[in-house]
Protein backbone atom coordinates (compact mmCIF):
# COMPACT_ATOMS: atom_id res chain seq x y z
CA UNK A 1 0.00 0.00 0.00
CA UNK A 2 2.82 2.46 0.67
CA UNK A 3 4.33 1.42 -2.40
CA UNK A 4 1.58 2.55 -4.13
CA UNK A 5 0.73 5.87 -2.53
CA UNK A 6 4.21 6.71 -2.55
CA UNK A 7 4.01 6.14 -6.32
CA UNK A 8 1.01 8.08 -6.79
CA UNK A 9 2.89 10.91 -4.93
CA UNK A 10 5.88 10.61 -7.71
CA UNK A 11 3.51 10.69 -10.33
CA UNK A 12 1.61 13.79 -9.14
CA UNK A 13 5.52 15.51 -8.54
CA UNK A 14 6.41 14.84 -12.29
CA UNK A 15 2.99 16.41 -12.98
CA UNK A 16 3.25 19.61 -11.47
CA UNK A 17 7.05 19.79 -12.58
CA UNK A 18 6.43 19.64 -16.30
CA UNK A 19 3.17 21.61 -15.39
CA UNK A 20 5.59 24.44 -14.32
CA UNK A 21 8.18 23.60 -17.17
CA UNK A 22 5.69 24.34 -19.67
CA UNK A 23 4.71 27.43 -18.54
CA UNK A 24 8.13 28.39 -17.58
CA UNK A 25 8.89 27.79 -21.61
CA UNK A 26 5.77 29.71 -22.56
CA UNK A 27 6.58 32.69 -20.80
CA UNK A 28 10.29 32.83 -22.34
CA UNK A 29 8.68 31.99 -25.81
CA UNK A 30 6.11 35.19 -24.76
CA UNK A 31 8.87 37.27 -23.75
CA UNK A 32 11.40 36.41 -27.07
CA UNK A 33 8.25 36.89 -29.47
CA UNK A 34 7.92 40.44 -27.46
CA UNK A 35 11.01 41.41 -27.67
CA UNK A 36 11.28 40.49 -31.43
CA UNK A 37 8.46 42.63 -32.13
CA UNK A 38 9.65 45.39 -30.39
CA UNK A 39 12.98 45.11 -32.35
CA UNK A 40 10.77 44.82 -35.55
CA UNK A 41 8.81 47.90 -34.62
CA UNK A 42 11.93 50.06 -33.46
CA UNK A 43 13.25 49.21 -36.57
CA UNK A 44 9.76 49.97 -38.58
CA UNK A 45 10.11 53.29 -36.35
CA UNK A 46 13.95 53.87 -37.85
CA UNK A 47 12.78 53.46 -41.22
CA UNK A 48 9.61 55.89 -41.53
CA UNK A 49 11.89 58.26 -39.46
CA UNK A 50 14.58 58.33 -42.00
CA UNK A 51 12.38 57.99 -45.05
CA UNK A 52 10.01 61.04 -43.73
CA UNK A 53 13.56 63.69 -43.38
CA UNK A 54 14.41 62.46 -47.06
CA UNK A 55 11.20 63.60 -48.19
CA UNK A 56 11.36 66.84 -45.91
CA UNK A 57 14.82 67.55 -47.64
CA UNK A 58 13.22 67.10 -51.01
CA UNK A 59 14.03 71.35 -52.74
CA UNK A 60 12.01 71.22 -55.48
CA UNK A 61 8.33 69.82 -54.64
CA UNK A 62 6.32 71.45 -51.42
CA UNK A 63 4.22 68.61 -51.96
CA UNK A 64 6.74 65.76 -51.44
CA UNK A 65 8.01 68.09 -47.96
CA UNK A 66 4.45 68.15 -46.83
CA UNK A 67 4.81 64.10 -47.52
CA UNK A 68 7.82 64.28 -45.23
CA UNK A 69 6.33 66.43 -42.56
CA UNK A 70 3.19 64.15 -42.37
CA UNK A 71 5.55 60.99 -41.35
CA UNK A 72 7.31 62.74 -38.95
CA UNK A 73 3.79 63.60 -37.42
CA UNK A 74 2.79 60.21 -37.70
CA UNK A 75 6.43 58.83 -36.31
CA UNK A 76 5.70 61.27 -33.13
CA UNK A 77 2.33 60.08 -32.38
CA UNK A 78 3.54 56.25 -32.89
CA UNK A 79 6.75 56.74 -30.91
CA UNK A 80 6.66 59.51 -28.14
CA UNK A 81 9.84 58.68 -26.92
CA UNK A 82 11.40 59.64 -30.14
CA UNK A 83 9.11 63.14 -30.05
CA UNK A 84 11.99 65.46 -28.79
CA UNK A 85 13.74 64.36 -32.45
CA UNK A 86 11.06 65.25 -34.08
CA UNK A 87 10.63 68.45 -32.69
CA UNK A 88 14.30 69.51 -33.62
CA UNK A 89 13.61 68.53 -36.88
CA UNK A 90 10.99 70.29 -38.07
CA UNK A 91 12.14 73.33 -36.07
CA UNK A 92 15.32 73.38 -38.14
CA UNK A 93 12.90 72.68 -41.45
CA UNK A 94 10.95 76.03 -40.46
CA UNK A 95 13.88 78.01 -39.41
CA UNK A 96 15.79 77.13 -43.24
CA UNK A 97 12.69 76.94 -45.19
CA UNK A 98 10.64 80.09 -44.39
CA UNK A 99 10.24 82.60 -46.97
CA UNK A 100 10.86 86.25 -46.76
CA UNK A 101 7.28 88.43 -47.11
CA UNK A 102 7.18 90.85 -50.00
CA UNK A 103 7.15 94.49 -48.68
CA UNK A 104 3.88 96.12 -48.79
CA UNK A 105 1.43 93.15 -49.22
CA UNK A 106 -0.39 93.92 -46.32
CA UNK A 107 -1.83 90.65 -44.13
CA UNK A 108 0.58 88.10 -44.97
CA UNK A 109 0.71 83.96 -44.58
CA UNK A 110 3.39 81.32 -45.10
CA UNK A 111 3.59 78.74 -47.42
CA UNK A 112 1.92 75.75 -47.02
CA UNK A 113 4.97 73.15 -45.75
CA UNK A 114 5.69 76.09 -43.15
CA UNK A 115 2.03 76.52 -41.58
CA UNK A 116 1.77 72.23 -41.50
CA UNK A 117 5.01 72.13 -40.37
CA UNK A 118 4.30 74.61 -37.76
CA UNK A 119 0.84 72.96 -37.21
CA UNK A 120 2.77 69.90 -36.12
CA UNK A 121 4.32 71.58 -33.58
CA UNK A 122 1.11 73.19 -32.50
CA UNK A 123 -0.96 69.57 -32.00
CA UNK A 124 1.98 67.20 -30.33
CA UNK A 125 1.53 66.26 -26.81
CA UNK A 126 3.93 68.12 -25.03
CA UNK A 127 4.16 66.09 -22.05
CA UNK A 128 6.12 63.86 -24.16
CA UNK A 129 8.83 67.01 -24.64
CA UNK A 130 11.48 65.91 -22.48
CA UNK A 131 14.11 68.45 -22.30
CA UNK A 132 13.89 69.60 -25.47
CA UNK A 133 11.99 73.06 -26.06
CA UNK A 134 10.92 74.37 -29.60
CA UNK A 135 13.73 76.39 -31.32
CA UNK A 136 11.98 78.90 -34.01
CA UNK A 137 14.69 81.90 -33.29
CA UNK A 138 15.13 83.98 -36.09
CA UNK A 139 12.74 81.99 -38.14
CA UNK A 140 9.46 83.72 -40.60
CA UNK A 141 6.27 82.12 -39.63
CA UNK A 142 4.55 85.54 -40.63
CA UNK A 143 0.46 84.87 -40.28
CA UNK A 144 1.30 81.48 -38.99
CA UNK A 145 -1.73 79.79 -36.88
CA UNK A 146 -0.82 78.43 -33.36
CA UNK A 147 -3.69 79.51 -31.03
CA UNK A 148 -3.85 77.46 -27.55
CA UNK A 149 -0.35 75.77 -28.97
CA UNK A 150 1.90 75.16 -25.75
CA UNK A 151 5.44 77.28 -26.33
CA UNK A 152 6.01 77.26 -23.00
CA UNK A 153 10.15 78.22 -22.65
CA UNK A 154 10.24 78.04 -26.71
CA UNK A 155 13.38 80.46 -28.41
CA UNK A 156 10.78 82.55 -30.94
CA UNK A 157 13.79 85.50 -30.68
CA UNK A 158 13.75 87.53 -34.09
CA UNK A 159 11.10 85.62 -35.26
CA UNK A 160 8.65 87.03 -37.70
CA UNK A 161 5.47 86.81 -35.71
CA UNK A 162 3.39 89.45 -37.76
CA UNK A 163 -0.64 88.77 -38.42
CA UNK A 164 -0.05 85.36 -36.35
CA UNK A 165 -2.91 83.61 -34.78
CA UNK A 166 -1.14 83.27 -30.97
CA UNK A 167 -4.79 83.29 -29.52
CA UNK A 168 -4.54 81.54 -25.90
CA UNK A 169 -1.53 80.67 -26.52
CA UNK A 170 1.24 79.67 -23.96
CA UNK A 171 4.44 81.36 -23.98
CA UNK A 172 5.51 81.70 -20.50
CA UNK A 173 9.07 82.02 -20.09
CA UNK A 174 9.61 82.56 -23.99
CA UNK A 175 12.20 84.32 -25.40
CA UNK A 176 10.63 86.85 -27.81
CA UNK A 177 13.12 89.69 -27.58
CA UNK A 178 13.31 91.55 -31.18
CA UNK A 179 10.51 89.73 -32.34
CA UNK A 180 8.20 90.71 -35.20
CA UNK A 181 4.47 91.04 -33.27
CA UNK A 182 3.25 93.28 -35.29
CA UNK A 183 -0.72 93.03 -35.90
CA UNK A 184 -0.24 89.64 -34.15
CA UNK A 185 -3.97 88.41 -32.61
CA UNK A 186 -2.62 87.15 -28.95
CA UNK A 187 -6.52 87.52 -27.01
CA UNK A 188 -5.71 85.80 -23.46
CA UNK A 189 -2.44 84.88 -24.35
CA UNK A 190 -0.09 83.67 -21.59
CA UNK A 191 3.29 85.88 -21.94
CA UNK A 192 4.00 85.26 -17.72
CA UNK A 193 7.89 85.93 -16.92
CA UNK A 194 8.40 85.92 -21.14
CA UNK A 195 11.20 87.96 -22.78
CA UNK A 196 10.06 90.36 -24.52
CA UNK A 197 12.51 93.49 -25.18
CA UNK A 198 13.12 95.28 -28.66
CA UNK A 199 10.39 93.74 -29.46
CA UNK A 200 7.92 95.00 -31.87
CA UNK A 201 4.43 94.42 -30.85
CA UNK A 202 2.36 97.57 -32.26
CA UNK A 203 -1.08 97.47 -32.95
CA UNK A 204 -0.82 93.99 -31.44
CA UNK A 205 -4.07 92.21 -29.97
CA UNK A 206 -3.22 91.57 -26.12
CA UNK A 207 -7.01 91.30 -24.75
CA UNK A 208 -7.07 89.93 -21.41
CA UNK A 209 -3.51 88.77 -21.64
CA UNK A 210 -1.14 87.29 -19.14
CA UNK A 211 1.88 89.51 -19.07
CA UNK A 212 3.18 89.06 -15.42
CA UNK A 213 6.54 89.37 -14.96
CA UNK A 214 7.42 89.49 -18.64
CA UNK A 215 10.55 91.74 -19.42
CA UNK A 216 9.55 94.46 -21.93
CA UNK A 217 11.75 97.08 -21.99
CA UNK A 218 11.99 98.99 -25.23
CA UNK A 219 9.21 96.89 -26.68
CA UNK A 220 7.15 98.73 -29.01
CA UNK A 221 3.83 98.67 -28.43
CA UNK A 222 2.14 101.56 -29.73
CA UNK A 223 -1.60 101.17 -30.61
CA UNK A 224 -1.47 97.91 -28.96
CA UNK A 225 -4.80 96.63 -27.22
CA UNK A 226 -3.91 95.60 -23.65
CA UNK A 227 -7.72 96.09 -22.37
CA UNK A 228 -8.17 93.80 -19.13
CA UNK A 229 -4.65 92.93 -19.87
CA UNK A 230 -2.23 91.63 -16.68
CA UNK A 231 0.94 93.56 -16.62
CA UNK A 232 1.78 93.16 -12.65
CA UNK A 233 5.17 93.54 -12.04
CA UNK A 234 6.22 93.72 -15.74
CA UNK A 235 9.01 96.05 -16.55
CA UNK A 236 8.16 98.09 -19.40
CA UNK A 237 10.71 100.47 -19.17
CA UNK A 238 11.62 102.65 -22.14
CA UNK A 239 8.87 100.84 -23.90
CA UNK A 240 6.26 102.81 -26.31
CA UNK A 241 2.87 102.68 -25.35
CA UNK A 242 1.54 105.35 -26.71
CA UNK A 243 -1.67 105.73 -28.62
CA UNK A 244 -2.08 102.26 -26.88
CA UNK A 245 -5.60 100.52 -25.16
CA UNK A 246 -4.95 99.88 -21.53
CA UNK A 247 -8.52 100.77 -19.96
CA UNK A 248 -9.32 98.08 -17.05
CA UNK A 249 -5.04 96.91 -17.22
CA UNK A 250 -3.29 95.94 -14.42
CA UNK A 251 -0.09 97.73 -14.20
CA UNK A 252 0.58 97.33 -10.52
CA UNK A 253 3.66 97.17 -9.22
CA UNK A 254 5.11 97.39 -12.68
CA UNK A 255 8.55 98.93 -13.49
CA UNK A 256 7.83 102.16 -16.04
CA UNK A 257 11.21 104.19 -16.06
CA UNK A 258 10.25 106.79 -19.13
CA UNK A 259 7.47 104.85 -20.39
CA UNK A 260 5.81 106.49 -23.22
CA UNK A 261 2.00 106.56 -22.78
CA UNK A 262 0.84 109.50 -24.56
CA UNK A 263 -2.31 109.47 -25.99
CA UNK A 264 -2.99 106.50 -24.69
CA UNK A 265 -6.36 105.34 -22.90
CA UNK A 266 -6.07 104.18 -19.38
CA UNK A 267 -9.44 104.18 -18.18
CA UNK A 268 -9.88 102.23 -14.88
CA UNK A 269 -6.39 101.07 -15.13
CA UNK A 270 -4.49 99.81 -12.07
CA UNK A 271 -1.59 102.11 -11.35
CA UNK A 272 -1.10 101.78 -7.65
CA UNK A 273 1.93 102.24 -6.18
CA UNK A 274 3.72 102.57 -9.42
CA UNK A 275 6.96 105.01 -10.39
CA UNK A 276 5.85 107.30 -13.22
CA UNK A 277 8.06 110.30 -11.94
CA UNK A 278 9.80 109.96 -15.91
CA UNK A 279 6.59 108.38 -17.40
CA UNK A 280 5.36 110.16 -20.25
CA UNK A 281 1.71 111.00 -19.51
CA UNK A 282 0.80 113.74 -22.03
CA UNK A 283 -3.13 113.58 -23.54
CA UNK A 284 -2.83 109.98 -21.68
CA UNK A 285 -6.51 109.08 -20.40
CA UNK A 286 -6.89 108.54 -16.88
CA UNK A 287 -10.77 108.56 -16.23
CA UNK A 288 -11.63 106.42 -13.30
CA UNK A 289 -7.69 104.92 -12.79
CA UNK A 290 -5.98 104.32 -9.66
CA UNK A 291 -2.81 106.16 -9.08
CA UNK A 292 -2.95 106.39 -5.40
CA UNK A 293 0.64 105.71 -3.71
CA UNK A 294 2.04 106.34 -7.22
CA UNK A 295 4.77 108.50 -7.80
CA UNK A 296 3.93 111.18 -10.14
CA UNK A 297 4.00 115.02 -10.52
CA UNK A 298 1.88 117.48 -11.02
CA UNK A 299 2.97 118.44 -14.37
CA UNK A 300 2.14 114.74 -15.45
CA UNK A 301 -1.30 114.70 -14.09
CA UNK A 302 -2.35 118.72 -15.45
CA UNK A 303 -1.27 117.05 -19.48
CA UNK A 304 -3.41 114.30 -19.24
CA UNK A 305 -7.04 113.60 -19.34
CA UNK A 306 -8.43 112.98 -15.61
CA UNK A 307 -11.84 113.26 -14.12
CA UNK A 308 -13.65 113.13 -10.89
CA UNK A 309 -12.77 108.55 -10.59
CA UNK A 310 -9.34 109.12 -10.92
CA UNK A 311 -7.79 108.33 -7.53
CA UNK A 312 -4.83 110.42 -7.42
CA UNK A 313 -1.96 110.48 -4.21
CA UNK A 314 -3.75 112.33 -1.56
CA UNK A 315 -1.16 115.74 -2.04
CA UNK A 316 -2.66 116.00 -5.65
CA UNK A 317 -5.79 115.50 -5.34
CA UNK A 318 -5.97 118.40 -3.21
CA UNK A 319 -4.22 120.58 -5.44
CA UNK A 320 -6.79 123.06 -6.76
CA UNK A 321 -5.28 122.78 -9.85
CA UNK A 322 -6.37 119.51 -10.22
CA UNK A 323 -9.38 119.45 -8.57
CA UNK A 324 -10.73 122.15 -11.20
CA UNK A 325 -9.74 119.47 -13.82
CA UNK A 326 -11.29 116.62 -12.74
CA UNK A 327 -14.13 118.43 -11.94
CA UNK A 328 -14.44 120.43 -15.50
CA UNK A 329 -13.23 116.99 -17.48
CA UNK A 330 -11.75 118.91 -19.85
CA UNK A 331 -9.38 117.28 -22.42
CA UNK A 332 -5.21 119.99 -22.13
CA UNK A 333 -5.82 122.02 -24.96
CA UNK A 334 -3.09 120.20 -26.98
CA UNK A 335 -4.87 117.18 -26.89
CA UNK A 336 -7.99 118.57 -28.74
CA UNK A 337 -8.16 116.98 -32.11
């Protein structure tokens, strides 16, 4: 009887061994057939890479580059690892491949490889970014479309932003200095801590937009619209403002060492606390703003545009001077017209 128990026991031992063999052989064969795919695919991967940047360097057909610009989309979204490549690469397309505007043309776009190309950029999934940050310095994406694309720390420095669609767009901690803004539509734009000086921004869109922090000294902005705008602690010294929209703008604690703002309109705007002893203020509108704790003569406030709202630093707005002003509303006489 033990015999026979013990041999059932043996029996039941080999069992469960070459139960656990087989399985242990599956798993390897799982693991090798894995692993040869993945080889097959990195290699797949390798291939559409290398055949998409011979069709991007292809100079005499835009429709084999858009071919080329396509498959290093597609390579991006299939491979997000290898995203940060791609991303120098069609940088350095748009950077060599843009095309100079022809003076006087008015509105102006790019050519069709340079908006996809930039378009690219624009839809990724930046999370996938590493290290690597887009590179556009220098380059012409005139009228180029990127609203609510993430820049975030991107080198657009002499760029040739004019006309561009930069609509909710993110470009904290950019570097935009001599920049071409010109006309640019940038509604609720974040420009937060951004570099911004010699730039040219004029008659520039900037509704409700996020300039915190952002470095704009001698930027032009003349004629800009900066309604509702956020320019808290922004330096915007030496910068042109004038004929510029800043009604309801938040220019608190800002740095303006001889800021022009003449003619501008800054109706309800947020001056507290501010310098403007070397601010330009002539014909500036300051119905309803708050300039109380701001430092600012009496000269400035008698050649601009005041009235009875405008919270002034408690020694002028006793001045009688002043108080006839706001009172009357009356435009300085070299402001009519």
């Amino acid at each position: 009887m033990k015999t026979w128990k013990t041999l059932e026991r043996t029996v039941a031992l080999l069992a469960a061994l070459s139960a656990i063999a087989v399985v242990g052989f599956t798993w390897k064969s799982i693991k090798q057939v894995n692993s040869e795919q993945a080889i097959t695919r990195e290699g797949q991967i390798t291939d559409r890479y290398m055949a998409a940047v011979e069709l991007l360097g292809n100079k005499d057909s835009e429709d084999v580059r858009l071919g080329g610009i396509y498959g290093l989309q597609r390579v991006m979204q299939d491979s997000p690892r290898d995203q940060p490549t791609v991303i120098n690469v069609i940088s350095a397309f748009i950077r060599a491949h843009g095309k100079k505007p022809e003076t006087g043309t008015g509105q102006k776009s790019v050519t069709s490889d340079i908006a996809e190309a930039t378009a690219v950029l624009k839809s990724r999934d930046s999370r996938n970014d590493g290290a690597v940050h887009i590179d556009l310095h220098d380059a012409d994406v005139h009228g180029v479309t990127l609203d609510h694309a993430d820049l975030n720390h991107s080198d657009l420095s002499r760029a040739d932003l004019s006309w561009a669609d930069l609509r909710f767009t993110n470009l904290s901690h950019a570097k935009l200095s001599k920049a071409n803004l010109s006309n640019a539509a940038m509604l609720f734009a974040n420009l937060s801590d951004a570099e911004l000086p010699f730039a040219n921004m004029s008659n520039a869109s900037l509704v409700r937009a996020n300039l915190t922090e952002a470095n704009l000294n001698f930027t032009n902005l003349s004629t800009a619209d900066l309604s509702w705008a956020n320019l808290s602690w922004a330096d915007v010294s030496w910068a042109n403002l004038s004929n510029a929209n800043l009604s309801n703008a938040d220019l608190s604690h800002a740095t303006m060492m001889r800021t022009d703002l003449r003619h501008s309109d800054l109706t309800n705007a947020a001056l507290p606390n501010t310098l403007l002893l070397y601010v330009e203020l002539a014909c500036a509108k300051l119905d309803g703003a708050n300039l109380q704790g701001a430092a600012v003569r009496l000269d400035q406030v008698l050649s601009a545009e005041i009235d009875e709202a405008t919270k002034l630093p408690q020694q002028l707005a006793n001045d009688p001077q002043v108080k006839k002003k706001a009172y009357s509303g009356a435009r300085p006489r070299e402001c009519e017209g």
